[in-house]
Protein backbone atom coordinates (compact mmCIF):
# COMPACT_ATOMS: atom_id res chain seq x y z
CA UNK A 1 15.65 -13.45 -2.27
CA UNK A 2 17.97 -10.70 -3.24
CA UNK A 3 18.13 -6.88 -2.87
CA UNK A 4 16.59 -4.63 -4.83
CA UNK A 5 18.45 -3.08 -7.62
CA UNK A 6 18.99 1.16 -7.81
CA UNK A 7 16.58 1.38 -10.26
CA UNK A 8 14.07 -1.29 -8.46
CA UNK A 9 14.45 0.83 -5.52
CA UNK A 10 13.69 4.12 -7.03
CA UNK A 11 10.34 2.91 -8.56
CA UNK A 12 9.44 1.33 -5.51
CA UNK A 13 9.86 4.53 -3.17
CA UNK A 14 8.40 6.56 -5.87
CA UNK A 15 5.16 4.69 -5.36
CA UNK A 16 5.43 4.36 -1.90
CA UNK A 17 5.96 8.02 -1.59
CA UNK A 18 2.71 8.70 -3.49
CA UNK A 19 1.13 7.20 -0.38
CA UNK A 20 3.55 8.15 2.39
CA UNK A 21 5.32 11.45 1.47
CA UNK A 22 8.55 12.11 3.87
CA UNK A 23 7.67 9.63 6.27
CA UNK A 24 8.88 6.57 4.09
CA UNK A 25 12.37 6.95 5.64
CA UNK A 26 10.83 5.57 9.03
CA UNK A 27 9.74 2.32 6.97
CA UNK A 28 13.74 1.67 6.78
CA UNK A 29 14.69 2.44 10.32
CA UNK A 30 11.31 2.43 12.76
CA UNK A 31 11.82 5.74 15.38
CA UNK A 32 11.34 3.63 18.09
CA UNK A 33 14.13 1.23 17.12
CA UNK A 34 17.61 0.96 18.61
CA UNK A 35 20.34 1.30 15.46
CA UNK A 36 22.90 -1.01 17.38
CA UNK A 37 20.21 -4.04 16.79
CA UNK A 38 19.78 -5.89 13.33
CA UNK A 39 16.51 -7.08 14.17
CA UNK A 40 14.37 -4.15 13.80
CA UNK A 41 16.40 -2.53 11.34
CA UNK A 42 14.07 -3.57 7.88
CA UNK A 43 14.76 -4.37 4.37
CA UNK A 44 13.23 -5.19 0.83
CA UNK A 45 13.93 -7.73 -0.80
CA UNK A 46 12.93 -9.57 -4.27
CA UNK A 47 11.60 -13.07 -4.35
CA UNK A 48 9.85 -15.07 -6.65
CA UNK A 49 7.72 -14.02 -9.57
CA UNK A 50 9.29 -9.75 -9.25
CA UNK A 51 7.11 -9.33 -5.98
CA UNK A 52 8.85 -7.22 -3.09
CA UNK A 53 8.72 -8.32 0.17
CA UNK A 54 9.47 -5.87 3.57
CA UNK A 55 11.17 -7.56 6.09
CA UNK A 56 13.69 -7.29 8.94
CA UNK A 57 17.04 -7.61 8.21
CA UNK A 58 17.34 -10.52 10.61
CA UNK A 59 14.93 -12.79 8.81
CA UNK A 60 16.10 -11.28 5.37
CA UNK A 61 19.75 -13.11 6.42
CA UNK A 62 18.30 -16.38 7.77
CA UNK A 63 15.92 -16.91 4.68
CA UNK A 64 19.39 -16.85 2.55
CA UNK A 65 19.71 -20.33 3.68
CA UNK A 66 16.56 -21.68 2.21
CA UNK A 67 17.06 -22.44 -1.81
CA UNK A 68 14.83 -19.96 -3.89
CA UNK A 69 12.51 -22.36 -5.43
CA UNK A 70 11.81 -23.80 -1.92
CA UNK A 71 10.86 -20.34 -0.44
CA UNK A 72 7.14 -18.74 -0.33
CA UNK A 73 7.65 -15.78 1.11
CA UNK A 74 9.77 -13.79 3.57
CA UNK A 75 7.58 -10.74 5.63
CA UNK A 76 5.18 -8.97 3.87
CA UNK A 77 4.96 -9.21 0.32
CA UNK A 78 4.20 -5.10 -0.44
CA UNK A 79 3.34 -5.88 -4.55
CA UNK A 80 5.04 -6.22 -7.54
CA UNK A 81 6.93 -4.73 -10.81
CA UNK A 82 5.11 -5.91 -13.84
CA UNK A 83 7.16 -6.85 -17.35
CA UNK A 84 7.21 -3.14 -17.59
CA UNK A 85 9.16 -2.47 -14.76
CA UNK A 86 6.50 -0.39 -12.83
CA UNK A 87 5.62 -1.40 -9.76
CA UNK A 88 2.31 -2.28 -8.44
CA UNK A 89 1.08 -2.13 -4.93
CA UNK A 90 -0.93 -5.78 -3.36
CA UNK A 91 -3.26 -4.99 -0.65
CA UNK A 92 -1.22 -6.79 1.30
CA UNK A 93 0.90 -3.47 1.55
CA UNK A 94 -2.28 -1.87 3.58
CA UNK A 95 -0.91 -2.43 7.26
CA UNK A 96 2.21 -1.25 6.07
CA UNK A 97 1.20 1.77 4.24
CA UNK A 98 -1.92 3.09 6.57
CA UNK A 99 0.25 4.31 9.74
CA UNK A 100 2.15 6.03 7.89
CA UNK A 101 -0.37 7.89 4.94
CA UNK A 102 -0.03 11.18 4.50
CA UNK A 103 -3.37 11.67 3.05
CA UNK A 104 -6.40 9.89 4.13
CA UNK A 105 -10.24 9.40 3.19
CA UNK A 106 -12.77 8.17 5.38
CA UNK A 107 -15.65 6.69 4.21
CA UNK A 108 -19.10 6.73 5.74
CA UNK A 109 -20.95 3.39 6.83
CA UNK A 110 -23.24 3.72 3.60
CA UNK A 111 -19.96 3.45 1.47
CA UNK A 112 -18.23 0.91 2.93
CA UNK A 113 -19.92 -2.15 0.88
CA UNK A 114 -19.86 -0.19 -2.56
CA UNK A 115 -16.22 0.27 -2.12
CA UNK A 116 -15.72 -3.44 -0.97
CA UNK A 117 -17.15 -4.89 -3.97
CA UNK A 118 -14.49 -3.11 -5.92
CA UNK A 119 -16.52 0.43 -6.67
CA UNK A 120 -15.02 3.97 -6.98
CA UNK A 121 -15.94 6.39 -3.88
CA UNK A 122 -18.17 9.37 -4.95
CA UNK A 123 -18.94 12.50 -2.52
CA UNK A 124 -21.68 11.14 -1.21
CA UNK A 125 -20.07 8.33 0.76
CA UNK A 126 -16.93 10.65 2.10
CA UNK A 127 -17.20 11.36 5.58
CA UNK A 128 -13.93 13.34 6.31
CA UNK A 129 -10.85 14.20 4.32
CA UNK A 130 -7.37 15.19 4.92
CA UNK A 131 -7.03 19.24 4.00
CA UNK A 132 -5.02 20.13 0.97
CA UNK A 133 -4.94 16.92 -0.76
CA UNK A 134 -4.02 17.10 -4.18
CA UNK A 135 -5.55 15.59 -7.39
CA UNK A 136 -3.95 12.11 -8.08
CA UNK A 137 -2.53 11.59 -4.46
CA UNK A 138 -2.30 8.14 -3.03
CA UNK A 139 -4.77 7.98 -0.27
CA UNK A 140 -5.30 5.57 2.25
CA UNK A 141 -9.00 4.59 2.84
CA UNK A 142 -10.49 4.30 6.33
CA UNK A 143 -14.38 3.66 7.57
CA UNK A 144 -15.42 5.73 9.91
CA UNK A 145 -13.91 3.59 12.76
CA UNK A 146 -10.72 4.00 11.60
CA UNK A 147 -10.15 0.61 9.88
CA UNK A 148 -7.95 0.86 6.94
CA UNK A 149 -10.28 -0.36 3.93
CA UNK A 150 -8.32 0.11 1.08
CA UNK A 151 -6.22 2.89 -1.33
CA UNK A 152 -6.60 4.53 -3.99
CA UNK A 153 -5.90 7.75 -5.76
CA UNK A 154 -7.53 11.56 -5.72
CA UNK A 155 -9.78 11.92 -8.77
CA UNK A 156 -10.04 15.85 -7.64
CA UNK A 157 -8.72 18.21 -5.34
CA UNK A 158 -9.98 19.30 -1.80
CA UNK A 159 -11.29 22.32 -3.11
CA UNK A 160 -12.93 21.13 -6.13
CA UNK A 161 -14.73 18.07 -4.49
CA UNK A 162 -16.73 21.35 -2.31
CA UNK A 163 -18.27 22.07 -5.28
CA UNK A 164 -18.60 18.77 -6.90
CA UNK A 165 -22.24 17.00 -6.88
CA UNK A 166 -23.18 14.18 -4.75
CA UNK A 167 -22.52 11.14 -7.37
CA UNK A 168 -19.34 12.72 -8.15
CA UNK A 169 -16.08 10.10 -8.23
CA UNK A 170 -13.88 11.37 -5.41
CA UNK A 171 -11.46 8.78 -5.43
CA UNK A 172 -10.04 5.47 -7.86
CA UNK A 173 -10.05 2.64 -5.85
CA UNK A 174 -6.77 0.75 -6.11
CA UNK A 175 -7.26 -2.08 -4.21
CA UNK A 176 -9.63 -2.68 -0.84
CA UNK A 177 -9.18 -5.32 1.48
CA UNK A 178 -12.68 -7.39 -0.34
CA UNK A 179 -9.41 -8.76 -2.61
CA UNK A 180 -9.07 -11.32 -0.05
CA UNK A 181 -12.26 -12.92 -0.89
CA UNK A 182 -12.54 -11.84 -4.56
CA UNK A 183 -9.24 -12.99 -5.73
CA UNK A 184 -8.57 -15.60 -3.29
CA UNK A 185 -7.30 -18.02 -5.71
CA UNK A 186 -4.78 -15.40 -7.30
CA UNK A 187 -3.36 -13.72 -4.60
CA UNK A 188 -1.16 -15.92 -3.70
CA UNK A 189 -0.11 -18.42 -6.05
CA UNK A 190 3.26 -18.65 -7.03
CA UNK A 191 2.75 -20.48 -10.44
């Protein structure tokens, strides 16, 4: 595991940002944490196969003594960067990213399978939105319960999903927590 590079960094935040807006900054250094303590002071880190994993900075210094090839995974892997150097976001990221979404969609009980079988949300199934979202913003899926489902990003605005009709896309799924069972065998393999 090592620390991200500049440019690692920078695409990672950029994507994360997408989804979070300002409040990324308290991903680094948690408001209800004491800045005297390393433990709850957090970190990224790269590990095997270009996935980035978010962990305290206490574990991120005790994993150093575990050889590379010998370590699965330290905290919460968040996704990857791809050959391309882009980064792409796991579902695994959800219970990071939800508390702290700037945007959000909730979905209705009727649209809660659909999107869990991989589908696109279309007016029908919204329930609520969060005012003045933008076209192509990272939102955070929630059913009506507030259970984080899933993310994906804006197909339209706020104002032009008003006039939009009922089997209109709203949103592009970009991953839902049905991954678990539907790539169950992928996720997390390290080969």
């Amino acid at each position: 595991m090592r620390p991200l590079t500049e440019t690692e960094t920078q695409t990672l935040f950029s994507k994360l940002a997408n989804y979070m807006g300002p409040s990324i900054k308290n991903l680094i250094a948690p408001p209800d944490s004491n800045p005297s303590t390393d433990q709850t002071r957090m970190s990224f880190r790269l590990g095997n196969q270009n996935r980035v994993y978010y962990c305290s900075d206490y574990l991120a210094n005790l994993s150093t003594c575990v050889a590379r090839e010998n370590l699965l995974s330290v905290g919460t892997c968040l996704g990857k960067f791809t050959k391309t150097g882009k980064f792409r976001l796991h579902i695994t990221s959800l219970n990071v990213i939800a508390p702290h979404a700037r945007y959000k969609l909730w979905v209705k009980q009727n649209g809660v399978m659909p999107f869990l079988y991989g589908g696109n949300i279309v007016k029908a199934h919204v329930g609520r939105w969060s005012e003045d979202c933008p076209e192509h913003q990272g939102v955070v899926v929630l059913g009506m319960d507030d259970m984080p489902l899933g993310f994906g990003v804006t197909a339209r605005s706020t104002a032009e999903v008003r006039r939009l009709e009922p089997t209109g896309i709203v949103c592009f799924r970009q991953a839902d927590v049905g991954e678990y069972l539907r790539e169950e065998d992928t996720l997390f393999t390290t080969t």
